[in-house]
Protein backbone atom coordinates (compact mmCIF):
# COMPACT_ATOMS: atom_id res chain seq x y z
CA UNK A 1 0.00 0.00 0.00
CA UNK A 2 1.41 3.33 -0.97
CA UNK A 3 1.49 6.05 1.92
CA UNK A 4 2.27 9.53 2.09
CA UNK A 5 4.68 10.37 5.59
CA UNK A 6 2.66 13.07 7.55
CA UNK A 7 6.06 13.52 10.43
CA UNK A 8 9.46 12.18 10.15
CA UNK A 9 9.63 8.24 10.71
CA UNK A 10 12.89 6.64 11.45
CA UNK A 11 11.87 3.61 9.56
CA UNK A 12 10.60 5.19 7.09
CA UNK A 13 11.31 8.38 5.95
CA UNK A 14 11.07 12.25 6.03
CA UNK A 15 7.74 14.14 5.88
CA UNK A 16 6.45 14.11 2.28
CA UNK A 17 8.11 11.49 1.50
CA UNK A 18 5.67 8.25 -0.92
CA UNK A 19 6.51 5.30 1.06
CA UNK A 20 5.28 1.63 0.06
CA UNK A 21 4.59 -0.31 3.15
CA UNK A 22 2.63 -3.61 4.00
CA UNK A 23 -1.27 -3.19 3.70
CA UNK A 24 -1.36 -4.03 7.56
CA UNK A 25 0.64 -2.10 8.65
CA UNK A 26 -0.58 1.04 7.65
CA UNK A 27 -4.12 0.43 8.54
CA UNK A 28 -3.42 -0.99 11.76
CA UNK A 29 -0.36 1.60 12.95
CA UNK A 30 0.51 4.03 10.82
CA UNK A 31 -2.74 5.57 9.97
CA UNK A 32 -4.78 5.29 13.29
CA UNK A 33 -1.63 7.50 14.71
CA UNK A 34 -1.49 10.01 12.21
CA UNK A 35 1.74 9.64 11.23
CA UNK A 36 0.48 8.52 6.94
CA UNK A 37 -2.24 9.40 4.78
CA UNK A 38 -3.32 6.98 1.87
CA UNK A 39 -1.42 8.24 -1.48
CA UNK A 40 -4.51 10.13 -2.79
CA UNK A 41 -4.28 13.35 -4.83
CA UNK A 42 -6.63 15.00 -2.23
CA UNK A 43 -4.30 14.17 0.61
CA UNK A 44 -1.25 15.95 -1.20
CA UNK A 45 -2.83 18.92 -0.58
CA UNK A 46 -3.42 18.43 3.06
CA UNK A 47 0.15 17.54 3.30
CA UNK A 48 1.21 20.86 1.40
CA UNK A 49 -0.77 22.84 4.04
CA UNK A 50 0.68 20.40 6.83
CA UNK A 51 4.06 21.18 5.89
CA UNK A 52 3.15 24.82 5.29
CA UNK A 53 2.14 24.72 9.79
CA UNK A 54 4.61 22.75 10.83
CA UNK A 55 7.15 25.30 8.69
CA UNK A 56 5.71 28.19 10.58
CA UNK A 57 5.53 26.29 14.10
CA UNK A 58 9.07 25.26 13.73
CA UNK A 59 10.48 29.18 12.97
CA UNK A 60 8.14 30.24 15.84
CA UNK A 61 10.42 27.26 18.09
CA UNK A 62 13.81 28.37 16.97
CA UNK A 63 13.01 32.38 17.73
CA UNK A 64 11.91 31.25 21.15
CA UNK A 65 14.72 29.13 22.22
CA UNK A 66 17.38 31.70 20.84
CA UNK A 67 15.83 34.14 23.18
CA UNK A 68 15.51 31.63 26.08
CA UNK A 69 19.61 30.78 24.85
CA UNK A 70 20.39 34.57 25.37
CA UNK A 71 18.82 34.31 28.93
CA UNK A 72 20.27 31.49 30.20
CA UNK A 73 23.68 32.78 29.02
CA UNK A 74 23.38 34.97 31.33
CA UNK A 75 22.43 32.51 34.56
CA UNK A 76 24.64 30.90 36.94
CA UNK A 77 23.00 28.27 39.49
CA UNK A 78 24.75 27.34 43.02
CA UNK A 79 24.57 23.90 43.94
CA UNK A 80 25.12 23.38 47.65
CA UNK A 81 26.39 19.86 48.38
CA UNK A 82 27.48 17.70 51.65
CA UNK A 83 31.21 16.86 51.26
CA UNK A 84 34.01 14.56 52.80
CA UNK A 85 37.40 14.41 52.76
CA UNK A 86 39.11 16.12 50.64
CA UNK A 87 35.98 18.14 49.35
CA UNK A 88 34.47 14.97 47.94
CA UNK A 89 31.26 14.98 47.02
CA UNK A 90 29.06 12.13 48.34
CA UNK A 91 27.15 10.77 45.02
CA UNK A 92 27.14 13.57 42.31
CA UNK A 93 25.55 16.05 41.11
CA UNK A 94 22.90 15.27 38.92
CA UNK A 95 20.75 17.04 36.39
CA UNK A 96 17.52 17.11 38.22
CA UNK A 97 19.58 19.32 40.86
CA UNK A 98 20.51 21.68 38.15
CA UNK A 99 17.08 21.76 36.60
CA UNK A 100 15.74 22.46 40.21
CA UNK A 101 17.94 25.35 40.78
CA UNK A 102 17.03 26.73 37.02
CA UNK A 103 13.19 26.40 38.19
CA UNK A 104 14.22 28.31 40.95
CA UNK A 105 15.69 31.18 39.20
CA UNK A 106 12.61 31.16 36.91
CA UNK A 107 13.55 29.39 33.98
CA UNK A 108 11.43 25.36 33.64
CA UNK A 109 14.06 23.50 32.11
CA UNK A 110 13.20 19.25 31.63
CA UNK A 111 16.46 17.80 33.10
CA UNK A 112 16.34 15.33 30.16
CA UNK A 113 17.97 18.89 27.98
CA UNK A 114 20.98 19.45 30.58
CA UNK A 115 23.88 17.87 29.21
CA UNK A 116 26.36 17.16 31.80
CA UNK A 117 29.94 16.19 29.86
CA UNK A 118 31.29 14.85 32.66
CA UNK A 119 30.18 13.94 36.18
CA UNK A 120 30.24 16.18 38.55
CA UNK A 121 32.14 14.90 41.60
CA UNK A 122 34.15 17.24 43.44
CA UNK A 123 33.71 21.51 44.63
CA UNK A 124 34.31 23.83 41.44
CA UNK A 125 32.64 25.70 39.07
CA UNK A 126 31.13 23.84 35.86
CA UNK A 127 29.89 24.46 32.67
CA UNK A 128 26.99 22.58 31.16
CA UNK A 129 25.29 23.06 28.27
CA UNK A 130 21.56 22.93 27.97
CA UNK A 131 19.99 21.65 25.03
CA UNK A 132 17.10 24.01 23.85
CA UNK A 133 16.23 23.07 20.21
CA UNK A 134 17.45 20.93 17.83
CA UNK A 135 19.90 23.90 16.44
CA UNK A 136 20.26 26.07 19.94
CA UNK A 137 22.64 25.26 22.81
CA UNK A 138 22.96 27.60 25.40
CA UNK A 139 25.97 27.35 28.27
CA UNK A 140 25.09 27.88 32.29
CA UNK A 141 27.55 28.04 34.94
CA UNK A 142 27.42 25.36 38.06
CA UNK A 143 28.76 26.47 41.20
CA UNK A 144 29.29 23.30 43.41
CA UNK A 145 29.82 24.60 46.96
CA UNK A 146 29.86 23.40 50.79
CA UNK A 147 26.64 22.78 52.00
């Protein structure tokens, strides 16, 4: 059965994209979650306006997390921690701790977008980078200090 992609499938393809897949598997999957139409000429013009949205929707993304970048560039979060000896830190830090302290400067950050290049273990200052789009990093500063 001949399909049309409506989003980007691994498997698959990229949106747009006239993909010939098992009869099955595009009634049963594919189309019930929106991700195909049937290759029809009346669905290429959905798709045209589809792509047209999700165009617009994407620019409208990338403004807002440059803005958010420029912001955050700007932040530096203090982590307190219990050391030991030799200003060990017991466990590490992690990036729910740094996406607490964002959220308590203002900014709601999903811990799963802090990058963290290498584990934080002993009293310093750190730099992390916190993925905000699919083209937009922005940096933060971690202060790790005695609790």
């Amino acid at each position: 059965m001949k399909v049309i992609l409506r989003k980007n499938f691994d498997s698959l393809g990229q949106v747009g994209d006239v993909v010939d897949v098992k009869r099955g598997y595009a009634l049963n999957y594919l189309i019930p979650r929106k991700i195909v139409y049937s290759a029809q000429a009346g669905n290429l013009k959905a798709l045209e306006e589809e792509k047209k949205n999700l165009a617009r929707k994407t620019e409208q993304e990338l403004h807002a997390a440059e803005s958010l970048s420029v912001e955050l560039e700007k932040v530096s979060v203090t982590i307190p921690v219990q050391v030991g000896e030799e200003d060990k830190i017991f466990g590490s830090v992690t990036t729910q701790m740094i996406a607490d302290a964002l959220r308590e400067k203002g900014f709601d950050i999903d811990k799963r977008k802090i990058d963290i290049d290498e584990q934080i273990k002993t009293l310093g200052i750190y730099s992390v980078s916190v993925k905000l789009h699919s083209n937009v990093n922005a940096k933060i500063k971690v202060w790790v200090v005695r609790e």
